[in-house]
Structure formats: C-alpha cells, structure tokens
C-alpha atoms as a PDB file:
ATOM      1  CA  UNK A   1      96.109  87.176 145.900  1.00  0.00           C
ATOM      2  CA  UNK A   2      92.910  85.161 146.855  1.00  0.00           C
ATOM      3  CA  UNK A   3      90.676  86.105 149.493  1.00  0.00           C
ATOM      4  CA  UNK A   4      87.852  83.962 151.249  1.00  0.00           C
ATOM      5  CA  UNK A   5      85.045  85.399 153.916  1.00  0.00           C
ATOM      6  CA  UNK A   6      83.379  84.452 156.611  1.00  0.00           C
ATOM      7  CA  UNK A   7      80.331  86.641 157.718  1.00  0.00           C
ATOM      8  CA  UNK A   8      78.331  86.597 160.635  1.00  0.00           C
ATOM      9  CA  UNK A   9      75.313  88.205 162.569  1.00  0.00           C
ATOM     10  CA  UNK A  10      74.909  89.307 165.550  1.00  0.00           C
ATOM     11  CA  UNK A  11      71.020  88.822 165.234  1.00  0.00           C
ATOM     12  CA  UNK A  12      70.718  85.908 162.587  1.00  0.00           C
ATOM     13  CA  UNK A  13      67.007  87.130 162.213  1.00  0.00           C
ATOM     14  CA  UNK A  14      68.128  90.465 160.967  1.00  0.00           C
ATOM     15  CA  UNK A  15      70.997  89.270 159.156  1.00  0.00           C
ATOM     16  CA  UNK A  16      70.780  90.138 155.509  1.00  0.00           C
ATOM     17  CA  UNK A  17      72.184  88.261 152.060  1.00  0.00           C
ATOM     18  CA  UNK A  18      75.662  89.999 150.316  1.00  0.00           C
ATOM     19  CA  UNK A  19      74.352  91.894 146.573  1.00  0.00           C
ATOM     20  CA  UNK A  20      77.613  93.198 146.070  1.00  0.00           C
ATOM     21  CA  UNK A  21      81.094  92.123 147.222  1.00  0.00           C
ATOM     22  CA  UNK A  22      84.096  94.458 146.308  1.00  0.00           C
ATOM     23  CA  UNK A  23      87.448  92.935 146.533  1.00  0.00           C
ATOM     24  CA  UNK A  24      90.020  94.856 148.658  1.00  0.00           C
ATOM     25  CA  UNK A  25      92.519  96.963 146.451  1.00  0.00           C
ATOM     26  CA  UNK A  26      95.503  95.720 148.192  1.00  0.00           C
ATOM     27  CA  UNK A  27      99.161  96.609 148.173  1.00  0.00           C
ATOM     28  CA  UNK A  28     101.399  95.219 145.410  1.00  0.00           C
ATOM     29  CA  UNK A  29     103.850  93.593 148.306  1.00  0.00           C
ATOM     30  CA  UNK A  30     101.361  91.473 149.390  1.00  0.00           C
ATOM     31  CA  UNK A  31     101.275  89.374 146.197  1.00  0.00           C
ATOM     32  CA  UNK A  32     105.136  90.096 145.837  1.00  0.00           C
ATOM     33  CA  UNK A  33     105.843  88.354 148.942  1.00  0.00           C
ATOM     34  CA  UNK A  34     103.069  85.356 149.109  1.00  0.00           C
ATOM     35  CA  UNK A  35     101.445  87.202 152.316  1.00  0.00           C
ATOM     36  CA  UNK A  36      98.964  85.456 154.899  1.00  0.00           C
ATOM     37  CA  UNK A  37      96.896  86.959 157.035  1.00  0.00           C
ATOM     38  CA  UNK A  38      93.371  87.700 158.535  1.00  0.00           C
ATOM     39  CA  UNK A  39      91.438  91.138 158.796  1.00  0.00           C
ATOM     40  CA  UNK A  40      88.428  91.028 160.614  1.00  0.00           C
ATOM     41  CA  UNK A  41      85.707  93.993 161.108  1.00  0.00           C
ATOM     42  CA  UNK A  42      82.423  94.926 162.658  1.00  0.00           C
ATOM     43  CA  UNK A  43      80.099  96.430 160.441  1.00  0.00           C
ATOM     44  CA  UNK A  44      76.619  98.073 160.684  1.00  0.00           C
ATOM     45  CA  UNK A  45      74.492  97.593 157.459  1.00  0.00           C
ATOM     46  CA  UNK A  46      71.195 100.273 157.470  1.00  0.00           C
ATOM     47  CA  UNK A  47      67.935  99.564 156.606  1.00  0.00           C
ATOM     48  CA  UNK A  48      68.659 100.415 153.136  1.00  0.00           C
ATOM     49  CA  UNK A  49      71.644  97.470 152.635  1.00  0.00           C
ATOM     50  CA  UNK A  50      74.005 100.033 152.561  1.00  0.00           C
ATOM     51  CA  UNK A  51      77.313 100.127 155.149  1.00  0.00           C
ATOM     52  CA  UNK A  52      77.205 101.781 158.286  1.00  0.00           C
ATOM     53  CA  UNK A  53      79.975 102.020 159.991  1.00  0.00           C
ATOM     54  CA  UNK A  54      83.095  99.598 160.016  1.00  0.00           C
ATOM     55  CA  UNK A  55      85.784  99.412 162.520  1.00  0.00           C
ATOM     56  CA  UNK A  56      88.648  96.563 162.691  1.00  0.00           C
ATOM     57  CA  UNK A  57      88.774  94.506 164.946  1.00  0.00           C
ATOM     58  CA  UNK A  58      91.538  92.000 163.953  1.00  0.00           C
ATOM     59  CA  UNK A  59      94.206  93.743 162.370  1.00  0.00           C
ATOM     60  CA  UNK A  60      96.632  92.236 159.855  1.00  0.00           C
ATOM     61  CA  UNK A  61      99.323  94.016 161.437  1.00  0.00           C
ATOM     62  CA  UNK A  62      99.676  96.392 158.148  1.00  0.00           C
ATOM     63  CA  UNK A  63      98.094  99.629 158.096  1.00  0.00           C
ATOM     64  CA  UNK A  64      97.782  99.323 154.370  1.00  0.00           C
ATOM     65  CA  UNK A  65      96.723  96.259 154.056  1.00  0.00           C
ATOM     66  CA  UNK A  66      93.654  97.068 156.966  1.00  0.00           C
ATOM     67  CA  UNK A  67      92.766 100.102 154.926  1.00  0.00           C
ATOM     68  CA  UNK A  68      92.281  98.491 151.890  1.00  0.00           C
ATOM     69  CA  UNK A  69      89.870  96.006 153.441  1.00  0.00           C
ATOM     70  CA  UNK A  70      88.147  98.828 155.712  1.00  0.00           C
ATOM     71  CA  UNK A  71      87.568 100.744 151.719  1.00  0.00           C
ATOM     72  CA  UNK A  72      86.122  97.712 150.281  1.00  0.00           C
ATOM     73  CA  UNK A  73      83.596  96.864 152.522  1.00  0.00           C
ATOM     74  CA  UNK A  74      81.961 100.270 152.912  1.00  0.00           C
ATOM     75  CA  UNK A  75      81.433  99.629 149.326  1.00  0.00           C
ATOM     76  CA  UNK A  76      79.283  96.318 149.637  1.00  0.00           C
ATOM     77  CA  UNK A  77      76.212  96.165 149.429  1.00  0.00           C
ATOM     78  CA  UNK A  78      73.369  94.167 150.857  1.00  0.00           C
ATOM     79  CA  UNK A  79      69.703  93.114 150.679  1.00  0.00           C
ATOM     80  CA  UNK A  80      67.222  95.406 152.431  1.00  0.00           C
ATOM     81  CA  UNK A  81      65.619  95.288 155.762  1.00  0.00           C
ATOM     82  CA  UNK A  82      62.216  94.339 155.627  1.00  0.00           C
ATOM     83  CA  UNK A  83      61.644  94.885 158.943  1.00  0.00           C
ATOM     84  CA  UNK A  84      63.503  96.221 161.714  1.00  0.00           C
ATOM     85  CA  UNK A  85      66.417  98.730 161.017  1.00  0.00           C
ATOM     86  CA  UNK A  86      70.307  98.476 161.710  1.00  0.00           C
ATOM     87  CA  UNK A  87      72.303  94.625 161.241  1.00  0.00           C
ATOM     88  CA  UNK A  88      75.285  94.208 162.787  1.00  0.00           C
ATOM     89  CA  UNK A  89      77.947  91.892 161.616  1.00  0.00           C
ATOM     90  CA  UNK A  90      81.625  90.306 161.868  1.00  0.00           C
ATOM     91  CA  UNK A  91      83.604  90.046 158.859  1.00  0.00           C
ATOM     92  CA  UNK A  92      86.650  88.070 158.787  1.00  0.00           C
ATOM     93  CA  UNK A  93      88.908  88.522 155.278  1.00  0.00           C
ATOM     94  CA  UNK A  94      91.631  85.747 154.639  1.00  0.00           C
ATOM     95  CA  UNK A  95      93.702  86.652 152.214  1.00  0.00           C
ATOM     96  CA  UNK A  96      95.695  84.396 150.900  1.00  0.00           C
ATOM     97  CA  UNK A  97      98.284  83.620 147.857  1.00  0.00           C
ATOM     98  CA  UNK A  98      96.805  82.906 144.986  1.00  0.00           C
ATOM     99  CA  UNK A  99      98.367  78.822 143.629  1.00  0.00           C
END
C-alpha cells in the first residue's frame, strides 16, 4: 500500500522541515482488499523536533488503521526550533493501493 502526505503549519514561520518519516505499520486487510482512505492529525512538534502530542482529527473509519498512523508519526522526526518553542501542524495520510 502507498501512502502520500500533505503537511501543514499553523504558523508557516515556525513550521519546521521532516528528518525522519516512518511509514505507518498498517493492517494486512488493507492491502488485501485495495483500501482508500484519508487519516488526518494535529500534531505538536517541541523545540527539540521531536512529537508532541497527536490527536486525529479525520478518521479513516478503522480503529486499526488510525492507530497505526497515530504510532508512526510520534516517531518522526523534525528539524529544530531555532527560535521560538512548540509548532503545530495538520497531517493528512492518503493511503492508497499500491499499482
């Protein structure tokens, strides 16, 4: 299954460039059954680049599938403040079938 993102700022100014990207772990039915769908999520990044908090706020309509996206992006990563202190972002996932 392919996935594309779309990331945005809420503060372009304190918005902050992607050093890692993990790719959700996702369910084996979603490749087994060509699914479609969008997850999108709020995140906080800290001063550091690491991930704050994320919360959904588009589900996919499959608590697995959500889950898998919410573990993944805790584990990006990006660059560091350099001034200023908490970004906050929208994250939309599509994940699509792979052809």
């Amino acid at each position: 299954t392919g996935s594309r993102t779309d990331l945005s700022w809420s503060d372009p100014e304190r918005g902050r460039e992607v050093t890692k990207q993990v790719r959700p772990e996702l369910p084996g039915w979603v490749e087994e059954q060509g699914f479609r769908g969008d997850v999108q999520v709020s995140l906080e990044v800290t001063a550091g680049g690491t991930v704050g908090r994320v919360t959904i706020v588009k589900t996919s309509g499959y608590t697995d599938v959500d889950n898998a996206v919410l573990e993944a992006v805790r584990r990006w990563g990006f660059t560091p403040a350099s001034s200023g202190g908490t970004a906050y972002g929208m994250l939309t996932l599509y994940i699509r079938p792979e052809t």
